[in-house]
PDB file of N, CA and C in Angstrom:
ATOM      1  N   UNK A   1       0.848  -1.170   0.000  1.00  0.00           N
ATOM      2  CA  UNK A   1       0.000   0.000   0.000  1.00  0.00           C
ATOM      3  C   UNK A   1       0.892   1.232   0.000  1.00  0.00           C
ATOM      4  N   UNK A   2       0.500   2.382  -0.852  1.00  0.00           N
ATOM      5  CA  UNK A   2       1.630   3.444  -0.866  1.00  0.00           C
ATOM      6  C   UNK A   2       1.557   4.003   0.404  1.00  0.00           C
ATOM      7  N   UNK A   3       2.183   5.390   0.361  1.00  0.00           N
ATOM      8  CA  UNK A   3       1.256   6.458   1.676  1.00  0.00           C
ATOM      9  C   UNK A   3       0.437   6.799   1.497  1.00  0.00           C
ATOM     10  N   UNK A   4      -0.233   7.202   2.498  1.00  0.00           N
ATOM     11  CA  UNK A   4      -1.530   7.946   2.845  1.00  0.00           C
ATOM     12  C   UNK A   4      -1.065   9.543   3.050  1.00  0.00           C
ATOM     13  N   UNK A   5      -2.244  10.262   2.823  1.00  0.00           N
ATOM     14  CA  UNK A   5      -2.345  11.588   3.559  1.00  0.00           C
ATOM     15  C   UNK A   5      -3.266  11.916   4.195  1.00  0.00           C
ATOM     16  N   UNK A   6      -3.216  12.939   4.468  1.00  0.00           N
ATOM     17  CA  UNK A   6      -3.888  13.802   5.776  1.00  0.00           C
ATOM     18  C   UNK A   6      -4.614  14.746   5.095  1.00  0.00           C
ATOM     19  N   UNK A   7      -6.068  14.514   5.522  1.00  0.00           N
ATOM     20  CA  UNK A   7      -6.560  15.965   4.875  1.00  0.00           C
ATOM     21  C   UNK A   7      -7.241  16.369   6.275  1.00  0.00           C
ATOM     22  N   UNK A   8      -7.313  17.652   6.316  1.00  0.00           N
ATOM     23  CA  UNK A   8      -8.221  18.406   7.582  1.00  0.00           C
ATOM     24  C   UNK A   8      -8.859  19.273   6.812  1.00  0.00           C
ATOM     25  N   UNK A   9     -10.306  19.161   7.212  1.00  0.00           N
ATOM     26  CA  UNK A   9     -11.880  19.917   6.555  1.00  0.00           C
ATOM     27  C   UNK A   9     -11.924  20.925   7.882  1.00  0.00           C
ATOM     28  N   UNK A  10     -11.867  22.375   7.959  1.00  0.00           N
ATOM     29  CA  UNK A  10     -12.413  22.989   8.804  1.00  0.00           C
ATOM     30  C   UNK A  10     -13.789  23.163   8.593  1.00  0.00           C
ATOM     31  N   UNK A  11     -14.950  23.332   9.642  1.00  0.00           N
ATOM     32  CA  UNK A  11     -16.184  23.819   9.950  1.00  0.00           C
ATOM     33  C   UNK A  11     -16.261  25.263  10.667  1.00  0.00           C
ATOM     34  N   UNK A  12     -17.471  25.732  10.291  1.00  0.00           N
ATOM     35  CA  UNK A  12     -17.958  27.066  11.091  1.00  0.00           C
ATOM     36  C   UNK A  12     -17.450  26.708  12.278  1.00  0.00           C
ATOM     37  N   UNK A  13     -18.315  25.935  12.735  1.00  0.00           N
ATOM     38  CA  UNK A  13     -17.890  25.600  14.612  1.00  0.00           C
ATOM     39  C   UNK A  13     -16.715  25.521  14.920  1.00  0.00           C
ATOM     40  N   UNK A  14     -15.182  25.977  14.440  1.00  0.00           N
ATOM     41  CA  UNK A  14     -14.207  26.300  14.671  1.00  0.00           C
ATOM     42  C   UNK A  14     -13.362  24.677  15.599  1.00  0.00           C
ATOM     43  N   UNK A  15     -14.342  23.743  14.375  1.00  0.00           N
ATOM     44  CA  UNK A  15     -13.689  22.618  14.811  1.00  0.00           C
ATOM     45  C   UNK A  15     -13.493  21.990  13.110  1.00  0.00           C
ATOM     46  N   UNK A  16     -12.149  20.750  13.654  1.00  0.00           N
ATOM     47  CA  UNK A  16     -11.790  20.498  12.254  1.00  0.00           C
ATOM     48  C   UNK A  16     -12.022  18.973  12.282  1.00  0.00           C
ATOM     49  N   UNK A  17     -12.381  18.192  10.785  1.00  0.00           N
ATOM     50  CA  UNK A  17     -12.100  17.041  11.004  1.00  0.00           C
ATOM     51  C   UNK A  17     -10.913  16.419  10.041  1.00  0.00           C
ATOM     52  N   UNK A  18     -10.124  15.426  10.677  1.00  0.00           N
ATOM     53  CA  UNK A  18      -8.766  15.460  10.062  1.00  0.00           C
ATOM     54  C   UNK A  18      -9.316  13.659   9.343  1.00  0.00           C
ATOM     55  N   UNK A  19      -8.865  13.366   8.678  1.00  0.00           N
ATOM     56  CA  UNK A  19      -9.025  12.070   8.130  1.00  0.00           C
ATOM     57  C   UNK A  19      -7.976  11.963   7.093  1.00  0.00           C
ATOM     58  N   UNK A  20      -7.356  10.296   6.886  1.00  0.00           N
ATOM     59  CA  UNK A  20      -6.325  10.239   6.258  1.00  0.00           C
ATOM     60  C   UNK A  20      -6.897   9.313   5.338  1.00  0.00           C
ATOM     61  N   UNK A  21      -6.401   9.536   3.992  1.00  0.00           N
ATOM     62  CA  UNK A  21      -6.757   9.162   2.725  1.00  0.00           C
ATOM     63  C   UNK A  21      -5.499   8.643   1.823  1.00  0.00           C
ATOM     64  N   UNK A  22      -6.123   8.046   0.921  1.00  0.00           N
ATOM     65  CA  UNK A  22      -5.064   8.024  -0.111  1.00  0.00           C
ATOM     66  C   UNK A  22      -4.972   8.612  -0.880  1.00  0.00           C
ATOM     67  N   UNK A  23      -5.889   9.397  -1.793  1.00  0.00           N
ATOM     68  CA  UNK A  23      -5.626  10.399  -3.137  1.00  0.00           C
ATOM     69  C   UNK A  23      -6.435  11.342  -2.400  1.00  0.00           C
ATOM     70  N   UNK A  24      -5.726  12.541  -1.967  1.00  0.00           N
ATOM     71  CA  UNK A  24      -6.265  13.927  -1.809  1.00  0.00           C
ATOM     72  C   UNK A  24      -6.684  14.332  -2.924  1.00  0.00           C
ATOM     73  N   UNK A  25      -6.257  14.000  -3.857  1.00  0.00           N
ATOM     74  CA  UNK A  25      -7.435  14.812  -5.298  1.00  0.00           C
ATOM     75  C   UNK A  25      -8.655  14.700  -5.080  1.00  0.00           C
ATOM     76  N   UNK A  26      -9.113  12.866  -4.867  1.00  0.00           N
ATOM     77  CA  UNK A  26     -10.405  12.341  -5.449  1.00  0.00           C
ATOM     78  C   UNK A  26     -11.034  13.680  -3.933  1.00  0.00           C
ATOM     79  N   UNK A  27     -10.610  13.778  -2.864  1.00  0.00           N
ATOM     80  CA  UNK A  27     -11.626  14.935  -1.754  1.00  0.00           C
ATOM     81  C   UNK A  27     -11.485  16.004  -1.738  1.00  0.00           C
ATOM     82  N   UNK A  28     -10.798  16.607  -2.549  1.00  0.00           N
ATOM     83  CA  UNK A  28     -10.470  17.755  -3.016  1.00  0.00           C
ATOM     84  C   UNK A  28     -11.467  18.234  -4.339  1.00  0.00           C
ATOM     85  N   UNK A  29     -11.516  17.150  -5.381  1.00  0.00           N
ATOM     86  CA  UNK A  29     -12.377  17.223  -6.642  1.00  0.00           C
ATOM     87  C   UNK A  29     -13.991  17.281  -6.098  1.00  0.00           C
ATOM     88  N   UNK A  30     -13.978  16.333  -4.597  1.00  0.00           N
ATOM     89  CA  UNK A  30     -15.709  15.723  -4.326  1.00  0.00           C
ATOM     90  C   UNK A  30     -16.362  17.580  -3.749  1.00  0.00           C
ATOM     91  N   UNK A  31     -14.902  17.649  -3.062  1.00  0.00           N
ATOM     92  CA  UNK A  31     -15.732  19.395  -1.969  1.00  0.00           C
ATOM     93  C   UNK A  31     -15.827  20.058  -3.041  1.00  0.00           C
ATOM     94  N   UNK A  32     -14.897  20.370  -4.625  1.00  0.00           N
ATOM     95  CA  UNK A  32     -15.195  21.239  -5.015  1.00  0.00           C
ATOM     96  C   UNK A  32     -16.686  20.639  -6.295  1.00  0.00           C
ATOM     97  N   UNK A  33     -16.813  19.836  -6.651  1.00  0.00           N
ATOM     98  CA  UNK A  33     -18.035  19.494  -7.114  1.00  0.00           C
ATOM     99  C   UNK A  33     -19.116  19.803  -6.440  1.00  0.00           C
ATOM    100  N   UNK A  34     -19.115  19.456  -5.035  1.00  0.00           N
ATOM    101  CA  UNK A  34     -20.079  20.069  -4.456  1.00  0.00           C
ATOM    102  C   UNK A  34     -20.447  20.924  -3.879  1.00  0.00           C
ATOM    103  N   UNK A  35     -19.259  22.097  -3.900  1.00  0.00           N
ATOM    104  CA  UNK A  35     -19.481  23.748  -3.713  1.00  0.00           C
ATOM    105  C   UNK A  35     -19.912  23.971  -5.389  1.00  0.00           C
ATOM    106  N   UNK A  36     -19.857  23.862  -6.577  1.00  0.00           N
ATOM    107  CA  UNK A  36     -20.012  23.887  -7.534  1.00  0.00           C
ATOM    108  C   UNK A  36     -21.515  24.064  -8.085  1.00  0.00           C
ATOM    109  N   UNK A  37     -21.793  22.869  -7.652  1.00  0.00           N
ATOM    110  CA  UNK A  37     -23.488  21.902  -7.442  1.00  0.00           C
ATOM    111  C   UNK A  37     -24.702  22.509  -6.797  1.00  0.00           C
ATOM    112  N   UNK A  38     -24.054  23.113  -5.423  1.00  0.00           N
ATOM    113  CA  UNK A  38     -24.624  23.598  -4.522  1.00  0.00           C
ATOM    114  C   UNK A  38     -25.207  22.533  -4.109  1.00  0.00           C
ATOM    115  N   UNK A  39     -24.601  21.686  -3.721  1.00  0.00           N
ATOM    116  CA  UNK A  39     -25.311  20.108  -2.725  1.00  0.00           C
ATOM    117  C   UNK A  39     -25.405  20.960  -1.641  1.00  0.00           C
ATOM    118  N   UNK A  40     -25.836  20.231  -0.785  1.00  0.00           N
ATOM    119  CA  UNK A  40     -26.248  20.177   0.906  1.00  0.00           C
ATOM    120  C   UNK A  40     -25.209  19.649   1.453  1.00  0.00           C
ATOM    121  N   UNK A  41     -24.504  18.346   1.060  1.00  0.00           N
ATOM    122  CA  UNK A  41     -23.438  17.764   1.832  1.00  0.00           C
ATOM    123  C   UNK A  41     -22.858  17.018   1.007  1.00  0.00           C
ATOM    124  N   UNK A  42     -21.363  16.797   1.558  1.00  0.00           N
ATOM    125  CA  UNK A  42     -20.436  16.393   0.700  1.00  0.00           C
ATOM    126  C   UNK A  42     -20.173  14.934   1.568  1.00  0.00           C
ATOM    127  N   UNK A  43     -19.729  13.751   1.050  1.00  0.00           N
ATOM    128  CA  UNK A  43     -19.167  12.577   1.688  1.00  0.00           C
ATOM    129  C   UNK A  43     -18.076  12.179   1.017  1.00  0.00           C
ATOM    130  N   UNK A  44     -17.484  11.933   2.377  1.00  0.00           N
ATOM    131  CA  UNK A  44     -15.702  11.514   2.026  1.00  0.00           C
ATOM    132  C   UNK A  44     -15.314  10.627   2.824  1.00  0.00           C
ATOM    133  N   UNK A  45     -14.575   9.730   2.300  1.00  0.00           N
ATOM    134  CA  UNK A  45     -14.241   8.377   3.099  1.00  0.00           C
ATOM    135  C   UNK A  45     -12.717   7.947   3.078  1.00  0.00           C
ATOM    136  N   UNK A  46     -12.375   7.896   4.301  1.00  0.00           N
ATOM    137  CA  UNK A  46     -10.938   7.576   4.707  1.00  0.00           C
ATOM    138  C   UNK A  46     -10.399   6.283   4.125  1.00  0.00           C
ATOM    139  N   UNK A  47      -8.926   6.068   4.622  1.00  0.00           N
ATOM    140  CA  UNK A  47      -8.331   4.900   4.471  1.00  0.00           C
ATOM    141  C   UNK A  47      -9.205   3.694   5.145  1.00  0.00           C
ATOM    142  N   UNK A  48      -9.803   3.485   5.803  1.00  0.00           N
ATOM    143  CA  UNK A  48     -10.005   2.657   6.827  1.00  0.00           C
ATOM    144  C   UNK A  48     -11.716   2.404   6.583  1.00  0.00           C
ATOM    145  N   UNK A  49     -12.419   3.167   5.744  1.00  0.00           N
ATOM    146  CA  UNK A  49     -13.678   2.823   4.932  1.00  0.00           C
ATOM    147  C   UNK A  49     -14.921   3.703   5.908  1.00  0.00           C
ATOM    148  N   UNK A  50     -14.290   4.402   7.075  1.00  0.00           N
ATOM    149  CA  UNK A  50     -15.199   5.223   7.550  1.00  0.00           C
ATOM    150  C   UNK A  50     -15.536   6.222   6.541  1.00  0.00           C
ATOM    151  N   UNK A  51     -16.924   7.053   6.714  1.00  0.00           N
ATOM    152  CA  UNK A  51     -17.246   7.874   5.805  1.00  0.00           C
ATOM    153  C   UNK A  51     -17.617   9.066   7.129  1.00  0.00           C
ATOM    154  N   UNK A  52     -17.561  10.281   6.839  1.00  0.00           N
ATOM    155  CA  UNK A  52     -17.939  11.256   6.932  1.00  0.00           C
ATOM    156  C   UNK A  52     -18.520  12.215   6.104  1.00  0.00           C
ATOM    157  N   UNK A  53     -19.700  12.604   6.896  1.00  0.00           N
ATOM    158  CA  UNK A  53     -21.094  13.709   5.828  1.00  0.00           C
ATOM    159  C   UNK A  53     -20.700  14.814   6.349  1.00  0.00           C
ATOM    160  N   UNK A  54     -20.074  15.968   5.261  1.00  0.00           N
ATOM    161  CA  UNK A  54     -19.926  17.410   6.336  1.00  0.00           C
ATOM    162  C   UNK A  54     -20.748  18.158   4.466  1.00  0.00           C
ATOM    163  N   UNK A  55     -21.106  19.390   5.909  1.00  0.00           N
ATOM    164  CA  UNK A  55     -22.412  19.988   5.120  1.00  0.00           C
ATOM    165  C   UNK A  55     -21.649  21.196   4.481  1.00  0.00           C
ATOM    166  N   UNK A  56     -21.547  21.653   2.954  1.00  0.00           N
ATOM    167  CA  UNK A  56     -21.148  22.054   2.491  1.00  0.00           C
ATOM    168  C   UNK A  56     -20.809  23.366   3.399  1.00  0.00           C
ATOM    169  N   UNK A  57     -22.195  23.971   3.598  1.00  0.00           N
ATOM    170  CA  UNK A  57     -22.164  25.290   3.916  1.00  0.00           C
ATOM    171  C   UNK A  57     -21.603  25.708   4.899  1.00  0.00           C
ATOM    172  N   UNK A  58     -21.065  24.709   5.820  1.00  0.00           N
ATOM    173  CA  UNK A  58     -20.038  24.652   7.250  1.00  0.00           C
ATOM    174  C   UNK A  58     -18.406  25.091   6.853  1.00  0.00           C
ATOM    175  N   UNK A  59     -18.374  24.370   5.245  1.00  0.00           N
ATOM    176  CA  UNK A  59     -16.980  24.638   5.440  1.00  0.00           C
ATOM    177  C   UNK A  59     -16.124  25.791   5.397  1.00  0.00           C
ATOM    178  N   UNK A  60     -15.314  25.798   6.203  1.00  0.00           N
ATOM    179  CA  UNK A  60     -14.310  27.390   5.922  1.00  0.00           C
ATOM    180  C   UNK A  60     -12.947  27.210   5.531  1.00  0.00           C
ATOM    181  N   UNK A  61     -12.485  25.957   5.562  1.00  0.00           N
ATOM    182  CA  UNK A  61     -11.304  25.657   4.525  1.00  0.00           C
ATOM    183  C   UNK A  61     -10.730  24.138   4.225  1.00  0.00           C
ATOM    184  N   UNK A  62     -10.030  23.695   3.549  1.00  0.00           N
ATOM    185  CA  UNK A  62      -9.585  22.785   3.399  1.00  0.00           C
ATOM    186  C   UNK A  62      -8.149  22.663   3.353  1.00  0.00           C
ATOM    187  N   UNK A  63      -7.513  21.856   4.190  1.00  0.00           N
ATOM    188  CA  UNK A  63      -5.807  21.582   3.834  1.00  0.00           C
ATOM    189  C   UNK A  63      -5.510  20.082   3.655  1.00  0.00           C
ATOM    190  N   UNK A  64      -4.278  19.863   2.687  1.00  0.00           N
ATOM    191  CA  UNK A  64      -3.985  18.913   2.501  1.00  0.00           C
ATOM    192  C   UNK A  64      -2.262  18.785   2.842  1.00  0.00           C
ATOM    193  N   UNK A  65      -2.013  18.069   3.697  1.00  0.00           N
ATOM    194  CA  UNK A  65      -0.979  18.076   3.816  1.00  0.00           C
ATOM    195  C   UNK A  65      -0.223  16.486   3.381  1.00  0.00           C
ATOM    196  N   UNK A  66       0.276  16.588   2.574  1.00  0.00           N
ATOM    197  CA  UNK A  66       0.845  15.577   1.528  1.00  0.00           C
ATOM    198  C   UNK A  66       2.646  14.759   2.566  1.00  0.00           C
ATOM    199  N   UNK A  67       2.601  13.416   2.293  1.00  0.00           N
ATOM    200  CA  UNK A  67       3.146  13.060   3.157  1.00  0.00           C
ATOM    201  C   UNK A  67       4.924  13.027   3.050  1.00  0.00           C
ATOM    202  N   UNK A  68       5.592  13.364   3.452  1.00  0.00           N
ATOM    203  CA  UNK A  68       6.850  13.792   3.382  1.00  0.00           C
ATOM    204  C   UNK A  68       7.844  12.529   3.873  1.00  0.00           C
ATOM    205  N   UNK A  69       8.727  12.273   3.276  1.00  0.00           N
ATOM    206  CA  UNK A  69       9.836  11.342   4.003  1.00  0.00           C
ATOM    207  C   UNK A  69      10.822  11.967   4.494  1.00  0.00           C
ATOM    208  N   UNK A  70      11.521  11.059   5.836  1.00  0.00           N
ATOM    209  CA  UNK A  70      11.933  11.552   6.678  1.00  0.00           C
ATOM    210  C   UNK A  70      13.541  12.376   6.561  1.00  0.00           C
ATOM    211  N   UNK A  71      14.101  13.292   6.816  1.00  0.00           N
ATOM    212  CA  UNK A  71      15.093  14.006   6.796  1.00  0.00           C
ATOM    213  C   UNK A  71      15.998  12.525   6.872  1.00  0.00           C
ATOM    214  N   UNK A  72      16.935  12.414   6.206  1.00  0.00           N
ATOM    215  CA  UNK A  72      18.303  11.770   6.151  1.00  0.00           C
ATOM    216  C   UNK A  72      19.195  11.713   7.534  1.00  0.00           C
ATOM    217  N   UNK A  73      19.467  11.236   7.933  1.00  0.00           N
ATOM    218  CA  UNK A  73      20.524  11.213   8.715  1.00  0.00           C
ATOM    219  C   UNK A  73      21.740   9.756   8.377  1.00  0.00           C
ATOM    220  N   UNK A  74      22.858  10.991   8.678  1.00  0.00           N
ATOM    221  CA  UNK A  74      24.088  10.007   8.632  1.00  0.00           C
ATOM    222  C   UNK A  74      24.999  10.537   7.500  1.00  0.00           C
ATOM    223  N   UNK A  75      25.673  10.018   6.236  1.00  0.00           N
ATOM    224  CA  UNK A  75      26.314  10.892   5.472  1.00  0.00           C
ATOM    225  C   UNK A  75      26.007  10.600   4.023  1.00  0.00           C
ATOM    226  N   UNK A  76      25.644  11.357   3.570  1.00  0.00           N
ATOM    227  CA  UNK A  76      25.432  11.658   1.786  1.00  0.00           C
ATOM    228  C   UNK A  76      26.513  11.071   1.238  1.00  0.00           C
ATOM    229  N   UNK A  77      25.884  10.319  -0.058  1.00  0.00           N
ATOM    230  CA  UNK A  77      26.742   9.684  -1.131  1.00  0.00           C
ATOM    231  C   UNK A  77      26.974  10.475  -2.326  1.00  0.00           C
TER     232      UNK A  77
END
């Protein structure tokens, strides 16, 4: 299995939900289809097959933070 990432959905209520995925596009493409659409709610589903319903009109941002490998240590070839 490759890596995963991390996406965090902020809400009005100045709470966030963080869920880790494998292609940040495909929840990135779904929120903006459905700010687009003007749905009611968007669903997005983690690595692990949980789903979460967040309601369009809650959201106040989206980050994706893409997964990084670890700094080197020891000596360059």
């Amino acid at each position: 299995m490759g890596e995963t990432t991390k996406v965090r959905v902020g809400v009005q209520s100045a709470r966030e939900l963080e869920i880790e995925v494998d292609q940040p596009e495909t929840v990135r493409n779904a929120i903006e289809a459905a700010v687009a659409a003007g749905d009611f709610m968007v669903w997005l589903s983690d690595t692990r097959g949980r789903q979460y319903g967040v309601v369009v009109d809650k959201l106040a941002f989206v980050e994706v933070e893409f997964a990084r490998g670890r700094p080197g240590v020891g000596f360059a070839q």
